[in-house]
C-alpha atoms as a PDB file:
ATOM      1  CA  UNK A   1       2.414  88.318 133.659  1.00  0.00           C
ATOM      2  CA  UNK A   2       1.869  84.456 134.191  1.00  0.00           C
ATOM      3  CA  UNK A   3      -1.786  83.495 134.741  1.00  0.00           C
ATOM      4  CA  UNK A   4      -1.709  80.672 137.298  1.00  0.00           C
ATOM      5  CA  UNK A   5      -4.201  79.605 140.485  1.00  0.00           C
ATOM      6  CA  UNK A   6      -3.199  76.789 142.565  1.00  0.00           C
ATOM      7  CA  UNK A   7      -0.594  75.580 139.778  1.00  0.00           C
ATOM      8  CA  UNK A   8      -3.451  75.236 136.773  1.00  0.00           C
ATOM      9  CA  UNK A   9      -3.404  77.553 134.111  1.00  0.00           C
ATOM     10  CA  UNK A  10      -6.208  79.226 133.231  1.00  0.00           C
ATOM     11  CA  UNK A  11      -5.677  80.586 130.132  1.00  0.00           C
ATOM     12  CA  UNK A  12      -2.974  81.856 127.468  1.00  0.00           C
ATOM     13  CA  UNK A  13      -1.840  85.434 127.965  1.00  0.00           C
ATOM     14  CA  UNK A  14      -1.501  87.227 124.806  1.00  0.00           C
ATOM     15  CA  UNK A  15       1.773  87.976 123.191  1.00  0.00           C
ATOM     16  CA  UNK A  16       3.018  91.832 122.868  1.00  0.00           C
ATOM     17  CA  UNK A  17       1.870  92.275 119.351  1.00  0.00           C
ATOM     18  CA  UNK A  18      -1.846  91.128 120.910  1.00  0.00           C
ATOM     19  CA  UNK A  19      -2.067  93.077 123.552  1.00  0.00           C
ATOM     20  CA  UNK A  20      -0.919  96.072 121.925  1.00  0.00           C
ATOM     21  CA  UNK A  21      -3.799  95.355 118.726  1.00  0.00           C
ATOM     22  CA  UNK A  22      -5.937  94.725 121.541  1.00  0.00           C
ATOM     23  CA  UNK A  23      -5.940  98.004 122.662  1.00  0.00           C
ATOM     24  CA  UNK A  24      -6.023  99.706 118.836  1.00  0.00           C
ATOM     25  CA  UNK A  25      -8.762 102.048 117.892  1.00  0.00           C
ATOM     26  CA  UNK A  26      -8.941  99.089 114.841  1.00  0.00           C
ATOM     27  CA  UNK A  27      -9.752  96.269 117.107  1.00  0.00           C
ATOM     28  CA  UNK A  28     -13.249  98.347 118.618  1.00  0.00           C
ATOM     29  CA  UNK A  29     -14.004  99.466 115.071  1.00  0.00           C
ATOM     30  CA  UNK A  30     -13.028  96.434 113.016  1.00  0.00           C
ATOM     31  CA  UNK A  31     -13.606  93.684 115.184  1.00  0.00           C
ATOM     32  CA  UNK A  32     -15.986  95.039 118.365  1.00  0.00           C
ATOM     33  CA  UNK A  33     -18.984  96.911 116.846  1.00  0.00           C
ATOM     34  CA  UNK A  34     -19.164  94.915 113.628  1.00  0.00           C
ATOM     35  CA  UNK A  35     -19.356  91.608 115.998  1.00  0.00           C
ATOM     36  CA  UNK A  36     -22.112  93.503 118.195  1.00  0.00           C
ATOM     37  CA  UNK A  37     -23.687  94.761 115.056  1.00  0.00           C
ATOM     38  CA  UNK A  38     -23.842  91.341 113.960  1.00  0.00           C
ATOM     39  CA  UNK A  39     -24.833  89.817 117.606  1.00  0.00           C
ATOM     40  CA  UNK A  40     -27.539  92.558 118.144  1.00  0.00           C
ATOM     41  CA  UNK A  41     -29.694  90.934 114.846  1.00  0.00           C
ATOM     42  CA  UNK A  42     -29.442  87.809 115.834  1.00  0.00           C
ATOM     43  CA  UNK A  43     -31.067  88.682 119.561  1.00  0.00           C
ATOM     44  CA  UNK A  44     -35.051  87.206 119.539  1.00  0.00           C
ATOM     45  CA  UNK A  45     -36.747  90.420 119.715  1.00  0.00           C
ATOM     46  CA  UNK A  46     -39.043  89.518 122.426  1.00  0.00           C
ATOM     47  CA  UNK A  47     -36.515  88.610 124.363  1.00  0.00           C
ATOM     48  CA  UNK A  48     -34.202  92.020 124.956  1.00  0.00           C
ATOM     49  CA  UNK A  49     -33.735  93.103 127.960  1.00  0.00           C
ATOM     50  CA  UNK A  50     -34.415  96.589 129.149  1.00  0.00           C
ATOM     51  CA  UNK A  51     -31.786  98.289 131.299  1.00  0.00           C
ATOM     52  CA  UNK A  52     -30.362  95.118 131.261  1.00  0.00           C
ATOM     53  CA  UNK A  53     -27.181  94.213 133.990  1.00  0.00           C
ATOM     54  CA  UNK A  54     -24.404  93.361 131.378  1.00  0.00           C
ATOM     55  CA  UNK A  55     -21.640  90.991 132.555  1.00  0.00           C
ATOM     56  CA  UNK A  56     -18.408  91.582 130.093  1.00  0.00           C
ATOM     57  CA  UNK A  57     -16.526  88.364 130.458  1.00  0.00           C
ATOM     58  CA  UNK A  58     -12.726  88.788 129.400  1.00  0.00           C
ATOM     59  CA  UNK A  59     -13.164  92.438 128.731  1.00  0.00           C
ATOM     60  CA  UNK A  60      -9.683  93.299 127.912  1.00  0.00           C
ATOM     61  CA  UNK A  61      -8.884  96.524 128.036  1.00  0.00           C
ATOM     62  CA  UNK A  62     -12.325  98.053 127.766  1.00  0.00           C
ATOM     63  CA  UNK A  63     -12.983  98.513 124.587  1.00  0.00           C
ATOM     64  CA  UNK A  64     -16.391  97.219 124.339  1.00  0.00           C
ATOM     65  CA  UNK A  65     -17.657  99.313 127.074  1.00  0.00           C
ATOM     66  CA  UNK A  66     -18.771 101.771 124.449  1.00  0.00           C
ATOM     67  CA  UNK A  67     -20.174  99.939 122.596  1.00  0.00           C
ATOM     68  CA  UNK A  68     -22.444  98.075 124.924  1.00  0.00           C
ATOM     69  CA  UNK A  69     -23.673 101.135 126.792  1.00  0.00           C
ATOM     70  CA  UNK A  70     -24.837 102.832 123.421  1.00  0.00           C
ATOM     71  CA  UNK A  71     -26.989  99.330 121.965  1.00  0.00           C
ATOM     72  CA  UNK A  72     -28.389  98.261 125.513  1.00  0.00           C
ATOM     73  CA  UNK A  73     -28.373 101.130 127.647  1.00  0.00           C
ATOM     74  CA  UNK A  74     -27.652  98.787 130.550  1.00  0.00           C
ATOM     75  CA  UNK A  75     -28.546  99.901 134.842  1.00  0.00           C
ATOM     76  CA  UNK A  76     -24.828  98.354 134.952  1.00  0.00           C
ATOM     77  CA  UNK A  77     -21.582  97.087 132.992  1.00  0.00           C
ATOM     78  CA  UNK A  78     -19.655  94.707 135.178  1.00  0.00           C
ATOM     79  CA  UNK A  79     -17.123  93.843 133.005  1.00  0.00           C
ATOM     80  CA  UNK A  80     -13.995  90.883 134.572  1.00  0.00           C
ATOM     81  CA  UNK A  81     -10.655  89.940 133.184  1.00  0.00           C
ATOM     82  CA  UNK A  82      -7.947  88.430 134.793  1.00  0.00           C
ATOM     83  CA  UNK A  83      -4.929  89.521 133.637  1.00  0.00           C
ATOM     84  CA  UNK A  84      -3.775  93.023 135.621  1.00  0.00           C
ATOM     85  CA  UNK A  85      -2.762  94.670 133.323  1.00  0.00           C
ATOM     86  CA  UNK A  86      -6.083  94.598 131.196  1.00  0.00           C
ATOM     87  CA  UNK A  87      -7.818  95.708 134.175  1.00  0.00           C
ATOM     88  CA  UNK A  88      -5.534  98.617 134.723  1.00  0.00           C
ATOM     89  CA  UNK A  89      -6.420  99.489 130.758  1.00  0.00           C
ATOM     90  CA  UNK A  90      -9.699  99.059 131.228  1.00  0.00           C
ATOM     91  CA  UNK A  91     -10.555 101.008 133.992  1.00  0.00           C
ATOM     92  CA  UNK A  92      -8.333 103.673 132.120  1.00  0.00           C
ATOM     93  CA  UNK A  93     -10.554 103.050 129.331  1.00  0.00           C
ATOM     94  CA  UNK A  94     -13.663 103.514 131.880  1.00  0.00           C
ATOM     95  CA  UNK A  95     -12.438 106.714 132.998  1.00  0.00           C
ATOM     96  CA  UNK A  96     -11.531 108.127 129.472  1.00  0.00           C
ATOM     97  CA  UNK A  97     -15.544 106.999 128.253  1.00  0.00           C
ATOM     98  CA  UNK A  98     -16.752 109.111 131.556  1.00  0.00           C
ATOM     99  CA  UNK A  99     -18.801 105.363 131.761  1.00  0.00           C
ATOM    100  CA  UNK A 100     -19.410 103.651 135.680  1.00  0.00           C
ATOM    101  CA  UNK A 101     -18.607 100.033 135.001  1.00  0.00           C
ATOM    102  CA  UNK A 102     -18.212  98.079 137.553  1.00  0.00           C
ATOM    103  CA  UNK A 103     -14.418  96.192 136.501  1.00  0.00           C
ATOM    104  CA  UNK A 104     -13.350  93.044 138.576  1.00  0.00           C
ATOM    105  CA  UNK A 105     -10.175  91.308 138.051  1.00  0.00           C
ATOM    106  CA  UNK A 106     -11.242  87.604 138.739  1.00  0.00           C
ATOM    107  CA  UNK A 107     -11.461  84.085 137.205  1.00  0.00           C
ATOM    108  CA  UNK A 108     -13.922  83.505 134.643  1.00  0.00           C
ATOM    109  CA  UNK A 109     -14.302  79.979 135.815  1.00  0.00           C
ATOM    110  CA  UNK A 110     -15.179  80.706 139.056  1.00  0.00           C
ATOM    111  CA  UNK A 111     -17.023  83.755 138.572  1.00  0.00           C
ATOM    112  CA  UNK A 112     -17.749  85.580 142.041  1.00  0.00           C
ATOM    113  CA  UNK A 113     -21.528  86.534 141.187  1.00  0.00           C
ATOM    114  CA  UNK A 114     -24.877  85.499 142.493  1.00  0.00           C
ATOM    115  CA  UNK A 115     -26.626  83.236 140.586  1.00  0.00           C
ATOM    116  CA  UNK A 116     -28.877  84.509 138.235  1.00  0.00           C
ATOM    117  CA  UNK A 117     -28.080  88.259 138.851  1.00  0.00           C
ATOM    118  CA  UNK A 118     -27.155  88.954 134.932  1.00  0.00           C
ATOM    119  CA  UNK A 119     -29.426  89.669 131.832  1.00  0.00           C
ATOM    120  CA  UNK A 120     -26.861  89.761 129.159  1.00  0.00           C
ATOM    121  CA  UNK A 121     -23.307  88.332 129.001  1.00  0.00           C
ATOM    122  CA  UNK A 122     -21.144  89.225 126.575  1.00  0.00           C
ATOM    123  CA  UNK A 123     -18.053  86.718 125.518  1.00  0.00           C
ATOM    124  CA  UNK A 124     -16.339  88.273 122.415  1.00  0.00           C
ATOM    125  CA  UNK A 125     -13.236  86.632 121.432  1.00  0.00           C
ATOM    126  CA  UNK A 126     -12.326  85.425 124.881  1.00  0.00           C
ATOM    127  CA  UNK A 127     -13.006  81.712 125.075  1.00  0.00           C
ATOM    128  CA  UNK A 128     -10.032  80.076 122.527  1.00  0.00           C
ATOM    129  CA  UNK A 129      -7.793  81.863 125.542  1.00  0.00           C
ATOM    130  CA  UNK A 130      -9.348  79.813 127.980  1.00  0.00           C
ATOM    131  CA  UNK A 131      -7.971  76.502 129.353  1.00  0.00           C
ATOM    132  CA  UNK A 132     -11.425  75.206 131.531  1.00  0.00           C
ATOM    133  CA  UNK A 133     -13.547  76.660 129.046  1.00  0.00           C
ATOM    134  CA  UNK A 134     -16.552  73.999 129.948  1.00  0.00           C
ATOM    135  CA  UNK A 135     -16.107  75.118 133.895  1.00  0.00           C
ATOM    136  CA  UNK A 136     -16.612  79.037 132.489  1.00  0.00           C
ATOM    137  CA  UNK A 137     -19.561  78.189 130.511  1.00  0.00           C
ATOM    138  CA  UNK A 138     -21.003  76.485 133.320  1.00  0.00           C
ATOM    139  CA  UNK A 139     -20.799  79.984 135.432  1.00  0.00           C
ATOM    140  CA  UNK A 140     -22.447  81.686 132.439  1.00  0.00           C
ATOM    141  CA  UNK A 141     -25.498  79.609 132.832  1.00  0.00           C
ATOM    142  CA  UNK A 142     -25.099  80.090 136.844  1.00  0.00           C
ATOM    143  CA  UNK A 143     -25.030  83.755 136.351  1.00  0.00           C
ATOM    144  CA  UNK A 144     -27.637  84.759 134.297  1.00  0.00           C
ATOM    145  CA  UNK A 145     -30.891  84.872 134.915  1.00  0.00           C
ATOM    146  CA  UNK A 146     -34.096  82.694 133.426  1.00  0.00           C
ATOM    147  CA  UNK A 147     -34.332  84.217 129.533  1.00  0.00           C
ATOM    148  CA  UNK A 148     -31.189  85.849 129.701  1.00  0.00           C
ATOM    149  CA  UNK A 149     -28.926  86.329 126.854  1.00  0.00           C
ATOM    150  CA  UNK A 150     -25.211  84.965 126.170  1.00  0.00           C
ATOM    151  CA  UNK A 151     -23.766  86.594 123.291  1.00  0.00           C
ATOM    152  CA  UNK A 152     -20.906  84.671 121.999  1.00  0.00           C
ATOM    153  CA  UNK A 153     -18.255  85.795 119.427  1.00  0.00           C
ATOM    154  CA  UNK A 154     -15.419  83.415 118.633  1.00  0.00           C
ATOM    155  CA  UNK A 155     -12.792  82.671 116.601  1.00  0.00           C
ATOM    156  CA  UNK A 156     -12.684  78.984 115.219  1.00  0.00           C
ATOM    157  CA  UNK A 157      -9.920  75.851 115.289  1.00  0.00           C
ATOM    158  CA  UNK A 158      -9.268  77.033 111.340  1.00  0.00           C
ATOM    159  CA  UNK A 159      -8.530  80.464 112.395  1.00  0.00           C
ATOM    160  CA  UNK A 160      -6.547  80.085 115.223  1.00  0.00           C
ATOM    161  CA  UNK A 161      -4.624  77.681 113.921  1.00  0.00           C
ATOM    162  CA  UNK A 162      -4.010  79.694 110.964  1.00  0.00           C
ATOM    163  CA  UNK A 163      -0.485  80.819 109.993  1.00  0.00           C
ATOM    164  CA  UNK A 164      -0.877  84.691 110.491  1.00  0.00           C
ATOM    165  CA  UNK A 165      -1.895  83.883 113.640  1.00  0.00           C
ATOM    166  CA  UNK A 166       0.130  81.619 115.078  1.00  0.00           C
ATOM    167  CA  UNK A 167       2.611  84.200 114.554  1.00  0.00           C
ATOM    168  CA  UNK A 168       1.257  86.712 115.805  1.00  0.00           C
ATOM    169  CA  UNK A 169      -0.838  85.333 118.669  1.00  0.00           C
ATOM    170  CA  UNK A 170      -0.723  83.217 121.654  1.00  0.00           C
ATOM    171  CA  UNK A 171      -3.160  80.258 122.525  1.00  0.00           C
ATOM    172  CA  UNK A 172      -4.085  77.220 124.345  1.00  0.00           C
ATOM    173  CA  UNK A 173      -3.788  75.216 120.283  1.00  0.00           C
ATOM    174  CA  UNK A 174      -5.088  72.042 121.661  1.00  0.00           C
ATOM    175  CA  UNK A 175      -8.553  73.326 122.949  1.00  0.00           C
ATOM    176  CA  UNK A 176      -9.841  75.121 119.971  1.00  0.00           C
ATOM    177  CA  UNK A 177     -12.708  74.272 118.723  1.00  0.00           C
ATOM    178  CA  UNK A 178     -14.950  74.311 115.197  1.00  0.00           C
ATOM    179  CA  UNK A 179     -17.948  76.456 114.661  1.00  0.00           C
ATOM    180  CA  UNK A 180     -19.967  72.853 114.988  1.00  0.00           C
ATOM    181  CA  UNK A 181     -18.099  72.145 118.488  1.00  0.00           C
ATOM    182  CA  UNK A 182     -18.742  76.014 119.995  1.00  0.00           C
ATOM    183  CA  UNK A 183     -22.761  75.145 119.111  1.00  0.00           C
ATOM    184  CA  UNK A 184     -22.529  71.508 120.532  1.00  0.00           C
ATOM    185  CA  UNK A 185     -20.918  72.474 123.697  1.00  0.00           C
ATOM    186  CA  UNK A 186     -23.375  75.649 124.330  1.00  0.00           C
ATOM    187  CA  UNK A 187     -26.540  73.135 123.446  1.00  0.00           C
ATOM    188  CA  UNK A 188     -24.930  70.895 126.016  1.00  0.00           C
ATOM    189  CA  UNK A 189     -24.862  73.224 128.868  1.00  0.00           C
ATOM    190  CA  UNK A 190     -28.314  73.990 128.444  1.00  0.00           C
ATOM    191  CA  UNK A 191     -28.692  76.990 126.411  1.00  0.00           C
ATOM    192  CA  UNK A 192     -30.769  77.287 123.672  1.00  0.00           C
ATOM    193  CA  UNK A 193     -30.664  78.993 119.892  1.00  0.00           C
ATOM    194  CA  UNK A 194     -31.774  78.419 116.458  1.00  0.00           C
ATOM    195  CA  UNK A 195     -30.591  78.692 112.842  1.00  0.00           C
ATOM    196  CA  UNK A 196     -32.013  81.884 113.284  1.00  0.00           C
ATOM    197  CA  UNK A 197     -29.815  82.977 115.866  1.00  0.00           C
ATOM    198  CA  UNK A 198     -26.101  81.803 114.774  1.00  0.00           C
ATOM    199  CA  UNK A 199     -24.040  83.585 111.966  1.00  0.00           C
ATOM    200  CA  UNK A 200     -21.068  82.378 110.701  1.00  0.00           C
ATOM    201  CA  UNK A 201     -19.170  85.845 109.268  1.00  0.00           C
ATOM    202  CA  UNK A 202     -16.360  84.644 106.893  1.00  0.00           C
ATOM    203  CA  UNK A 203     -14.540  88.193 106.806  1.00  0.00           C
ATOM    204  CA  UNK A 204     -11.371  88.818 105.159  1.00  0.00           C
ATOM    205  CA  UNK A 205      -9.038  89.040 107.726  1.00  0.00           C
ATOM    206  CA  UNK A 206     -10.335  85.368 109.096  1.00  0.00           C
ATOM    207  CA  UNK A 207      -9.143  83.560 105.934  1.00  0.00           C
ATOM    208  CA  UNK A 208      -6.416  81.803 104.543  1.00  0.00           C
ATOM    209  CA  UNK A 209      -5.498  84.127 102.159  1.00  0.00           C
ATOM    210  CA  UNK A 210      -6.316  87.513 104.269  1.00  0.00           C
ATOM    211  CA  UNK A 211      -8.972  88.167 100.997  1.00  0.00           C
ATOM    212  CA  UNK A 212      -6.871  87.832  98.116  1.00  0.00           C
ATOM    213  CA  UNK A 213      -9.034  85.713  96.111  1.00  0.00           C
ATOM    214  CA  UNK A 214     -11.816  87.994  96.619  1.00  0.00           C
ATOM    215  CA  UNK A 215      -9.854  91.033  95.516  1.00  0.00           C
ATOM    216  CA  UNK A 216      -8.459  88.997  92.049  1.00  0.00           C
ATOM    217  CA  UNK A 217     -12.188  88.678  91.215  1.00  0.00           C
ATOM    218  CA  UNK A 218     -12.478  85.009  92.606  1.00  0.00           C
ATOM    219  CA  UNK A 219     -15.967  83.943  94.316  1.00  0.00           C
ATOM    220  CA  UNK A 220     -15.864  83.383  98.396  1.00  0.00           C
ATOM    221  CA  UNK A 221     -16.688  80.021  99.261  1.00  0.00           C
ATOM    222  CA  UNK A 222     -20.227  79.971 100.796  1.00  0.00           C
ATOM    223  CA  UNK A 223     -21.518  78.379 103.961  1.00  0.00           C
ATOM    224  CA  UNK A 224     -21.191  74.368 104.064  1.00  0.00           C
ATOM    225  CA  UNK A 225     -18.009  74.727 100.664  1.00  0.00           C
ATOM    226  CA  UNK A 226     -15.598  76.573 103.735  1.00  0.00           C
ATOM    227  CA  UNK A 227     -14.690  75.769 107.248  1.00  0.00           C
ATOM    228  CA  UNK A 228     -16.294  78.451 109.092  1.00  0.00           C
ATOM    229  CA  UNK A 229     -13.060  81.020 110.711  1.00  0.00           C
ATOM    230  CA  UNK A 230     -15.967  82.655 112.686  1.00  0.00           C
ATOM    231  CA  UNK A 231     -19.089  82.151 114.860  1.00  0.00           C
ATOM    232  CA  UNK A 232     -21.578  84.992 116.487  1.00  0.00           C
ATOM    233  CA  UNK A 233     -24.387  83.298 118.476  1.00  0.00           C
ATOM    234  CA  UNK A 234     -26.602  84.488 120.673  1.00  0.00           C
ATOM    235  CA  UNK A 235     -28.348  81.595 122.849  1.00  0.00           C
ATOM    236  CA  UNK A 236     -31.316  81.910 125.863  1.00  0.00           C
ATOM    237  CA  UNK A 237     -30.761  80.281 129.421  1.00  0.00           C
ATOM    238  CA  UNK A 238     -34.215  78.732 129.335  1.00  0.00           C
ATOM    239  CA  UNK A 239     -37.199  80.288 131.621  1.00  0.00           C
ATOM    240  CA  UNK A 240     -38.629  78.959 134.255  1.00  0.00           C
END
């Protein structure tokens, strides 16, 4: 399926081999909890929700809805994606988990929301699809409410343009972005983090060499000797 609206793409389907890992009891495991795991440390503590509403932005095919209904025991999961046939998977997915998430299939860009009606918005490895990615995090900051939470998990420019996954993956190469640009363009919009709230995992399937220098006994470059493959931030829409 093509993902066009009035003639303007708005992001880079995934090729077969994606959508299929996408789906993979691996990619909730691997890459889903241990990016929550990491996100839910970095979260101020005086400033999680209770019953929160969770927005999942690009939610695939549902494979985080576990996962966010056992760490924040949200009133609701609405949870948007706009390609079909993720929706069709993820309401599968929905229905399989016995969970009652509300699933949309809609534009990230133009997200069809009230204003400040979310607590927590979770964007895990969804933006380096996106081709208005500035326009989407403008609706995040629409959407959620005054001290609410945007938990962001991305993939860098170094990664993406990586040779394992070039070859296996599908992107919009021109509009990646470093770990430096993901925090300058959040900052921008208005959101606001610390040191204390950004980590940059460098984990072994993110690197050149898929961890082969680690496993010959060779040290892992540490943060500021590496360009970061990975960033996990979680940043506050400022209160009123």
């Amino acid at each position: 399926m093509t993902a066009y609206a009035n003639s303007t793409r708005l992001f880079v389907p995934e090729s077969r081999f994606g959508f299929w890992f996408l789906g993979t009891q691996t990619w909730e495991t691997r890459v889903v909890r241990v990016a929550l795991d990491d996100l839910e440390r970095l979260i101020p503590p005086q400033r999680r929700p209770q019953r929160p509403v969770v927005l999942d932005v690009g939610c695939g095919q549902g494979k985080s809805f576990r996962p966010l209904h056992e760490r924040f025991a949200p009133q609701r999961i609405i949870a948007i994606d706009f390609e079909e046939k993720c929706v069709e998977r993820a309401t599968a997915e929905a229905t399989r988990e016995k969970l009652p998430v509300d699933i949309r299939r809609g534009d990230i860009s133009a997200l069809e929301l009230a204003d400040e009606s979310v607590d927590l918005l979770f964007c895990h490895q969804t933006f380096h699809h996106l081709t208005r990615p500035l326009r989407g995090l403008e609706e995040f900051y629409r959407v959620l409410k005054p001290g609410g939470l945007l938990l962001f998990a991305e993939s860098t420019r170094a990664y993406i343009h990586s040779w394992i996954i070039r070859l296996l993956f599908r992107h919009p190469m021109e509009l990646q972005r470093s770990a430096g640009e993901y925090m300058d363009m959040i900052r921008a919009q208005g959101f606001e983090f610390g040191p204390q709230n950004v980590s940059f995992p460098y984990l072994w399937w993110s690197r050149p060499d898929l961890g082969a220098l680690e496993r010959w006994g060779f040290p892992v470059p540490g943060p500021g000797q590496r360009e970061e493959t990975l960033i996990n931030l979680v940043a506050t829409k400022p209160a009123r």
